[in-house]
C-alpha atoms as a PDB file:
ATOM      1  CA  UNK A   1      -8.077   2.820  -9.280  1.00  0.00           C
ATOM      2  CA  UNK A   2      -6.683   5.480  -7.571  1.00  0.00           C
ATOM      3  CA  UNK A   3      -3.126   6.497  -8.549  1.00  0.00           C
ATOM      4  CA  UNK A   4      -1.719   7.142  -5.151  1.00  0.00           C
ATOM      5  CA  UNK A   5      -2.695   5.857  -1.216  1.00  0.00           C
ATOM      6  CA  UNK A   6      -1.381   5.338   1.714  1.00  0.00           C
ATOM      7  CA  UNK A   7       0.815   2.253   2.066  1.00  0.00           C
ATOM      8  CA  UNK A   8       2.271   0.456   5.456  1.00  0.00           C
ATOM      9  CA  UNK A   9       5.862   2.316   6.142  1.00  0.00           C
ATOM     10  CA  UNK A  10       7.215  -0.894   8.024  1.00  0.00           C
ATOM     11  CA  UNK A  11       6.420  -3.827  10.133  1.00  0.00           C
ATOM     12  CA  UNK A  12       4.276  -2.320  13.138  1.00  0.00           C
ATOM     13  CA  UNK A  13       3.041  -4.131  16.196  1.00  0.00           C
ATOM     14  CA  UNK A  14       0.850  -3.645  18.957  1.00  0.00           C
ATOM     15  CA  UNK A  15      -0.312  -6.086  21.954  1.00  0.00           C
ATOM     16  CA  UNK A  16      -3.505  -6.148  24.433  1.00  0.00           C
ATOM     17  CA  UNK A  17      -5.296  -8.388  27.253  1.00  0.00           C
ATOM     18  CA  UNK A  18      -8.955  -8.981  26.456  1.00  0.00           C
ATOM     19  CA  UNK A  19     -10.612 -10.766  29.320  1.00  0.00           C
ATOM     20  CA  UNK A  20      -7.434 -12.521  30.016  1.00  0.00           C
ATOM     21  CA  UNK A  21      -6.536 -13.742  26.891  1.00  0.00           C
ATOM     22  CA  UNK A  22      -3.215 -11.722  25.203  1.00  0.00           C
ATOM     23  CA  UNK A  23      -3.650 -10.709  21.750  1.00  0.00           C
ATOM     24  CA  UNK A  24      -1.434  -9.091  19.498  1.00  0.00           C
ATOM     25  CA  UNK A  25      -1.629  -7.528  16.103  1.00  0.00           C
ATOM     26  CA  UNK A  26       1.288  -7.737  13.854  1.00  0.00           C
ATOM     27  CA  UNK A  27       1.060  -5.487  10.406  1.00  0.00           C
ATOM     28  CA  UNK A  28       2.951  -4.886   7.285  1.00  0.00           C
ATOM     29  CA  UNK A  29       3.477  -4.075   3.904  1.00  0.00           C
ATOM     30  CA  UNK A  30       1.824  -6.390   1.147  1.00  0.00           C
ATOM     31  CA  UNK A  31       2.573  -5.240  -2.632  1.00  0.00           C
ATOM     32  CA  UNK A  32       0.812  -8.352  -3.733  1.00  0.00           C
ATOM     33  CA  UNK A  33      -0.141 -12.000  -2.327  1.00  0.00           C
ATOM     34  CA  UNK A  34       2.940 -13.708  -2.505  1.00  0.00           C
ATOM     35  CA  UNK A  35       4.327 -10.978   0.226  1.00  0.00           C
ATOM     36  CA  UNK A  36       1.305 -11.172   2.129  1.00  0.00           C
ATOM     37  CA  UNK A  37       1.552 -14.893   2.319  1.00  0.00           C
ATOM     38  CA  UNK A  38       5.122 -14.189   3.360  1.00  0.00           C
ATOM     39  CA  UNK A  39       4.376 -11.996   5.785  1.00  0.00           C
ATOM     40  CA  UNK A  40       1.755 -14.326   7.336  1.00  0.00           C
ATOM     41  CA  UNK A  41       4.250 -17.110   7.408  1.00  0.00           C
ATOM     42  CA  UNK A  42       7.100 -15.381   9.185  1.00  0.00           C
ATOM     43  CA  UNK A  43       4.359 -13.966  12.182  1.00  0.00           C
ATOM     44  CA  UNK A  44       3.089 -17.334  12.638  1.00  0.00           C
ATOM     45  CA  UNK A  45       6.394 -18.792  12.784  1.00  0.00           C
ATOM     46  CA  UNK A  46       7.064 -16.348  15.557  1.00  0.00           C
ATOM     47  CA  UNK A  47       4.598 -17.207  17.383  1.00  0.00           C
ATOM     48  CA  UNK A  48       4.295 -21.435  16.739  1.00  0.00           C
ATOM     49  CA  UNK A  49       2.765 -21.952  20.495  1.00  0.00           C
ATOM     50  CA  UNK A  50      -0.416 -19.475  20.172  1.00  0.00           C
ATOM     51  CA  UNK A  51      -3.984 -20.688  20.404  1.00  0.00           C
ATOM     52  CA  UNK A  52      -4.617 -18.817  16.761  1.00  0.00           C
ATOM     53  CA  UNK A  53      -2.727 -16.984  14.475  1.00  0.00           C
ATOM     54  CA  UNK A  54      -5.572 -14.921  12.224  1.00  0.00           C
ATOM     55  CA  UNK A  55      -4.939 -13.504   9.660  1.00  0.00           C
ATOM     56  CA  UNK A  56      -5.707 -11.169   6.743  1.00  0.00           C
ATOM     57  CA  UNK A  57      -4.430  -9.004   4.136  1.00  0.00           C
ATOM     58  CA  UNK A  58      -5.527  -7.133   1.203  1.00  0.00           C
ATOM     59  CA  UNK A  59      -2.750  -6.476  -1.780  1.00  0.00           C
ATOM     60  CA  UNK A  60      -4.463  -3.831  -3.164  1.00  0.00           C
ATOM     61  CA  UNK A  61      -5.569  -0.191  -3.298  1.00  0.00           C
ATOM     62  CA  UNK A  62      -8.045   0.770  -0.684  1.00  0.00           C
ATOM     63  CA  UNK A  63     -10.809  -0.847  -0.373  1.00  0.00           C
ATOM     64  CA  UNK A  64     -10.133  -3.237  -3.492  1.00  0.00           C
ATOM     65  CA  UNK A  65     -11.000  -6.573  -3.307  1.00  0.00           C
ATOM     66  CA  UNK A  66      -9.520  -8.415  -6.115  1.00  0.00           C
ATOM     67  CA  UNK A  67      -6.296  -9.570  -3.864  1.00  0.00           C
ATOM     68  CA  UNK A  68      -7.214 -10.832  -0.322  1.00  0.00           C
ATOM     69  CA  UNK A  69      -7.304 -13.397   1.510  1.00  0.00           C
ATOM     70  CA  UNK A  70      -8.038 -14.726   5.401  1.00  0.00           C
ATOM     71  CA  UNK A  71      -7.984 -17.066   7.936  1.00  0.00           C
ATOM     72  CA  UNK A  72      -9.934 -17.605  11.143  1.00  0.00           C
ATOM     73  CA  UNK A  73      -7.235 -20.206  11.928  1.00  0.00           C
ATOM     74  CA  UNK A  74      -9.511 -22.224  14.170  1.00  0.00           C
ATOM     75  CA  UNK A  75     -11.413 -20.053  15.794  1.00  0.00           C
ATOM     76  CA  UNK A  76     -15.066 -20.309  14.926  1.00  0.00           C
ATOM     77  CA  UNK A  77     -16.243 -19.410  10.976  1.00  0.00           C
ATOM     78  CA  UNK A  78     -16.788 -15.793  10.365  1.00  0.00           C
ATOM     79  CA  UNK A  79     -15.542 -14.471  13.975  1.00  0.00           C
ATOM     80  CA  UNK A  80     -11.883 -13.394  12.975  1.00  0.00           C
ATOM     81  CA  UNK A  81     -10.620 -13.309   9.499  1.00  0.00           C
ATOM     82  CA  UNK A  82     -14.375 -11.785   8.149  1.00  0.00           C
ATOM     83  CA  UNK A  83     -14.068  -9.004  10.452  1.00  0.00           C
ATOM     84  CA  UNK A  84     -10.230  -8.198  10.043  1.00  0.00           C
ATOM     85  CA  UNK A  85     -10.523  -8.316   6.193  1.00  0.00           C
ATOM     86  CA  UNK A  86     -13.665  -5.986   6.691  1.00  0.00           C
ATOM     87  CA  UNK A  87     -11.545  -3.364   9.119  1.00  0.00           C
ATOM     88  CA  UNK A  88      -8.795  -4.137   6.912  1.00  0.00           C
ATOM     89  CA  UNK A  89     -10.897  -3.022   3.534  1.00  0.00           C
ATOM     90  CA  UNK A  90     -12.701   0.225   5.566  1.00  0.00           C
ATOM     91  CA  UNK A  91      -9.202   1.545   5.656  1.00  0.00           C
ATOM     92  CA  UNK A  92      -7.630   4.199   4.233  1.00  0.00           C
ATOM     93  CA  UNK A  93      -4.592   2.148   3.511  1.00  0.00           C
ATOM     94  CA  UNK A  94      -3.903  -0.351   0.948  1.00  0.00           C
ATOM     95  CA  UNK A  95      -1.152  -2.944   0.103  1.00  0.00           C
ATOM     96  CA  UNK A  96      -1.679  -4.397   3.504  1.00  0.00           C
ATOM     97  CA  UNK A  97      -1.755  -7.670   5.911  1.00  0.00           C
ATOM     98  CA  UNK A  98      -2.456  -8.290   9.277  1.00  0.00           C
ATOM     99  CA  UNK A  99      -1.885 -11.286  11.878  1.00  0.00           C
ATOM    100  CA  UNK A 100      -3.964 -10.921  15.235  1.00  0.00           C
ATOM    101  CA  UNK A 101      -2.109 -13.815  17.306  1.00  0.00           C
ATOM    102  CA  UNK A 102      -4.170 -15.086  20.843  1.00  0.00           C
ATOM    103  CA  UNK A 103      -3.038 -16.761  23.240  1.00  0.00           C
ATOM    104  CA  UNK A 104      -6.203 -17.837  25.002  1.00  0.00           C
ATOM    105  CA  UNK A 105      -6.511 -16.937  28.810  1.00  0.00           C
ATOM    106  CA  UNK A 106      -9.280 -19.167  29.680  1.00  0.00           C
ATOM    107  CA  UNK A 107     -12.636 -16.665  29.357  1.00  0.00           C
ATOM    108  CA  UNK A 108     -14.320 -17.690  26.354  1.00  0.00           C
ATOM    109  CA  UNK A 109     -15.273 -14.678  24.537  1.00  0.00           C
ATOM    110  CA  UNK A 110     -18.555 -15.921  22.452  1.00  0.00           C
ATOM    111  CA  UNK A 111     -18.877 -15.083  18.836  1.00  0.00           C
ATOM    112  CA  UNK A 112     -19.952 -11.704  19.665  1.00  0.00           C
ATOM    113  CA  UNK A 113     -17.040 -11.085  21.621  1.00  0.00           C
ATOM    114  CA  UNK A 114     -14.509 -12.750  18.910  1.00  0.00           C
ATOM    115  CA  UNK A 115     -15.699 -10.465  16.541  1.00  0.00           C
ATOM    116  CA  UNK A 116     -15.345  -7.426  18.333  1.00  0.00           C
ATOM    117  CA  UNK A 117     -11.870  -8.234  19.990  1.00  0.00           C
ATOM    118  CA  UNK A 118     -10.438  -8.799  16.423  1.00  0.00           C
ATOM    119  CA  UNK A 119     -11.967  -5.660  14.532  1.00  0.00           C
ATOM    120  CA  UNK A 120     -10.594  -3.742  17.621  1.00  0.00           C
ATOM    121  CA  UNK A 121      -7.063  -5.292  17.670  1.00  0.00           C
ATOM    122  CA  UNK A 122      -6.915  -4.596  13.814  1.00  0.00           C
ATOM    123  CA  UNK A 123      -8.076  -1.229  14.395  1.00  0.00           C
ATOM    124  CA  UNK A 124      -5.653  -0.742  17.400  1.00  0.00           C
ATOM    125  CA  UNK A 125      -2.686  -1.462  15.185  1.00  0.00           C
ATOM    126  CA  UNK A 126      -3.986   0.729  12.179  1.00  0.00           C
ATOM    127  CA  UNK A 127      -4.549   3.703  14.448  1.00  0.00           C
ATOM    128  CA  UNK A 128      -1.142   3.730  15.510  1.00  0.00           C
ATOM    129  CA  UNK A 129       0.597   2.751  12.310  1.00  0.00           C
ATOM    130  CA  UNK A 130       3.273   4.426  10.051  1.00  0.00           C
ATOM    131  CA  UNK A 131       2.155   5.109   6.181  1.00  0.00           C
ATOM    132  CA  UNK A 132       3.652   6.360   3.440  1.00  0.00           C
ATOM    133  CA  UNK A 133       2.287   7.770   0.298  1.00  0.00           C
ATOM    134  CA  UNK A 134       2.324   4.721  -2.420  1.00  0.00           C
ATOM    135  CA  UNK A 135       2.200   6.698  -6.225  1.00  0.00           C
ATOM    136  CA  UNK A 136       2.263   5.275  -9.216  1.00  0.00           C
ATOM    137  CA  UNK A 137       4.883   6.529 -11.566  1.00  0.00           C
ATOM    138  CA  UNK A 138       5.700   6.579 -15.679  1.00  0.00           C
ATOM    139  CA  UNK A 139       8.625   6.618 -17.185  1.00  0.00           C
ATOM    140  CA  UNK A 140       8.440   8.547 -20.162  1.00  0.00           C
ATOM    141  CA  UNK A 141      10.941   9.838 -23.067  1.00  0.00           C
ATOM    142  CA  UNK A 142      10.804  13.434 -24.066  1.00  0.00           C
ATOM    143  CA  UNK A 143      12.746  15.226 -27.010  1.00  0.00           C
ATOM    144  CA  UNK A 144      12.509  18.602 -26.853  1.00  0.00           C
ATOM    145  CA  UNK A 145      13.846  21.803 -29.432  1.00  0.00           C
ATOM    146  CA  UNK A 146      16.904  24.019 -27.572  1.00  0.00           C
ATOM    147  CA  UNK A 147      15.225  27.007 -27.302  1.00  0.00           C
ATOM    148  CA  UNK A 148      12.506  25.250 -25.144  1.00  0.00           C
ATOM    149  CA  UNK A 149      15.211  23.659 -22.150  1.00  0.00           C
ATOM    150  CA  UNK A 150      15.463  26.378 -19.772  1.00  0.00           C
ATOM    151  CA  UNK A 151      10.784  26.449 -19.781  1.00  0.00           C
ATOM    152  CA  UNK A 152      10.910  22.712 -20.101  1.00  0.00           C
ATOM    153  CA  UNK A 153      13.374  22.636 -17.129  1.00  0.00           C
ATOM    154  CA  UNK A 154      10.905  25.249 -15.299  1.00  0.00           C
ATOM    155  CA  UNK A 155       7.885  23.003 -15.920  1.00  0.00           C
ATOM    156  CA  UNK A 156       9.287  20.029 -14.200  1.00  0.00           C
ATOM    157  CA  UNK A 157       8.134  20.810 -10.766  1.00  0.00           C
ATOM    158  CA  UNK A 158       4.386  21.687 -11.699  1.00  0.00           C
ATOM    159  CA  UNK A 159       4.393  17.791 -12.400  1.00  0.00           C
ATOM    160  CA  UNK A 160       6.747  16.785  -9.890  1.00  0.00           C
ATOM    161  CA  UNK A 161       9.086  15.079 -12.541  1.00  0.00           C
ATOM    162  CA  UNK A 162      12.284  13.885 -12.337  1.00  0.00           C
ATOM    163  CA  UNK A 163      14.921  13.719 -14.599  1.00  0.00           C
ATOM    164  CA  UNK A 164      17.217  10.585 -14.363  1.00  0.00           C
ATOM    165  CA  UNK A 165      18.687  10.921 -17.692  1.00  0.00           C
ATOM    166  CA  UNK A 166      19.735  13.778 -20.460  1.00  0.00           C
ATOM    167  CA  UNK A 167      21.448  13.126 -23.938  1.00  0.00           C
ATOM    168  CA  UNK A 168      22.544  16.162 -26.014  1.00  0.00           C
ATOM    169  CA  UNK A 169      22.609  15.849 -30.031  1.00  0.00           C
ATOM    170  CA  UNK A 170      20.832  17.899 -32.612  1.00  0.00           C
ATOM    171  CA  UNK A 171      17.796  17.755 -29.800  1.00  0.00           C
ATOM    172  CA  UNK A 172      17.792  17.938 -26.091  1.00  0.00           C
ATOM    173  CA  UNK A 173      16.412  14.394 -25.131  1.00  0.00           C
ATOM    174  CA  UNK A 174      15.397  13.511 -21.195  1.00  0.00           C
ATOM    175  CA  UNK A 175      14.187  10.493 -19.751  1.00  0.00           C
ATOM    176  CA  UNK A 176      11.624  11.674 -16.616  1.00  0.00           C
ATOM    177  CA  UNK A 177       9.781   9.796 -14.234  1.00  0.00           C
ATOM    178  CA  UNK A 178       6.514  11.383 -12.889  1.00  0.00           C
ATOM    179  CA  UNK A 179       3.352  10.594 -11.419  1.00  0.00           C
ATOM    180  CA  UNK A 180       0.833   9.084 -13.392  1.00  0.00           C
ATOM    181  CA  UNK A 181      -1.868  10.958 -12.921  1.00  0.00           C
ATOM    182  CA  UNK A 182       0.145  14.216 -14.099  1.00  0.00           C
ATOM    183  CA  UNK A 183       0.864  12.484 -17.524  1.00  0.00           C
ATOM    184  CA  UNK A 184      -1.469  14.196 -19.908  1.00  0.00           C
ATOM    185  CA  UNK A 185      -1.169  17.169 -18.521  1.00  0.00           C
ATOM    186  CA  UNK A 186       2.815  16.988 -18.677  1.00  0.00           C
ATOM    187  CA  UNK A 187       2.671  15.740 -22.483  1.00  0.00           C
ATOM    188  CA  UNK A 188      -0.028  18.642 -23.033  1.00  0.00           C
ATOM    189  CA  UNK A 189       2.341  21.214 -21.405  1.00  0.00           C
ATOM    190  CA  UNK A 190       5.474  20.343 -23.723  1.00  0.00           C
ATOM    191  CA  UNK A 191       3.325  20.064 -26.618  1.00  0.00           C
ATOM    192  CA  UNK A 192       2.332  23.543 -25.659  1.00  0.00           C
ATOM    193  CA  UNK A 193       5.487  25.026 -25.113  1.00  0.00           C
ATOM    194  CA  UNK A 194       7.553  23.291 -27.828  1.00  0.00           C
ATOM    195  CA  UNK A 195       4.643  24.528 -30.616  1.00  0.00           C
ATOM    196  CA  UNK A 196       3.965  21.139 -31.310  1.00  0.00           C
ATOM    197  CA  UNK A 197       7.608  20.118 -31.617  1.00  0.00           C
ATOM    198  CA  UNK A 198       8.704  18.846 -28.617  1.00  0.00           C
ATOM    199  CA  UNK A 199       7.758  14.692 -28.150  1.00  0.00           C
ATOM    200  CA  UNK A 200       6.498  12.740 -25.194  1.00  0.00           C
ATOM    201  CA  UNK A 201       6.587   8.893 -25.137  1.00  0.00           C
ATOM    202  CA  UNK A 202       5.740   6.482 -22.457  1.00  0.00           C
ATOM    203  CA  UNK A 203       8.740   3.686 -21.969  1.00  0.00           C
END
């Protein structure tokens, strides 16, 4: 799993006609199902007179499939949800859901067409929308010797730590938060500089 991706920054929306009919692609930030269900909810609730309200999201990393869900909320099988979730997953963002919303405009579009208007509305919305990084962090507890403060202190950018907490008694002790994927080469670097002395634990 990869310890930090690009995540939705905020709600985004975009809108298009396809052969008359209006569609329009609402997308946001899903940490897990229960916000993605939430998310789905509130669109379709925005929008209770539309001819569908599709949806899909995946709650995940990139590409990970263990949360997701869809819906081709009566359109025919496989010609809406299938294909978002599938745009969705080819993505380079994670933690994400999507509602594509038609109001039909009286060309049918065929199950050709259907899947190719809702791949391109989900792909419309993720070319235009706002990300931020997503990283996963550890809170750890570290003890170091005196003499080793002002290197320790040094160090902290290298692993772009944070200190949110110091306590001074016969050792310096600091409680850090830092990206995962810098831990054991943080607890290595102490280790190193302390002699062996200084202590790294995970909270």
């Amino acid at each position: 799993m990869p310890k930090r991706y690009l995540i939705p920054a905020g709600f985004h929306r975009v809108e298009e006609s396809i052969k008359k009919s209006r569609f329009i692609t609402s997308l946001g930030h899903a940490p897990d199902v229960e916000a993605a269900r939430e998310f789905v909810t509130a669109v379709k609730a925005e929008f209770p007179d539309a001819t569908h309200n599709c949806w899909a999201y995946n709650a995940g990393p990139p590409g990970d499939t263990a949360m997701v869900g869809l819906s081709d909320d009566g359109e025919p099988s496989g010609t809406a949800g299938r294909p978002m979730l599938t745009t969705l997953l080819h993505a380079d963002v994670g933690e994400i859901a999507v509602v594509v919303t038609r109001y039909f405009g009286g060309t049918k579009l065929g199950t050709g067409g259907l899947v190719r208007a809702y791949s391109s509305m989900v792909n419309l919305g993720l070319d235009s929308l706002p990300t931020r990084e997503m990283v996963e962090t550890a809170t750890l507890e570290a003890t170091i010797p005196y003499p080793a403060i002002t290197l320790f202190k040094r160090m902290l950018p290298d692993f772009e730590a944070e200190v949110t907490d110091e306590a001074f008694t016969d050792i310096a002790g600091f409680t850090l938060v830092l990206p995962m994927e810098h831990l054991d080469g943080f607890t290595a670097r102490v280790a190193e500089l302390t002699d062996g002395r200084g202590v790294v634990l995970k909270k």
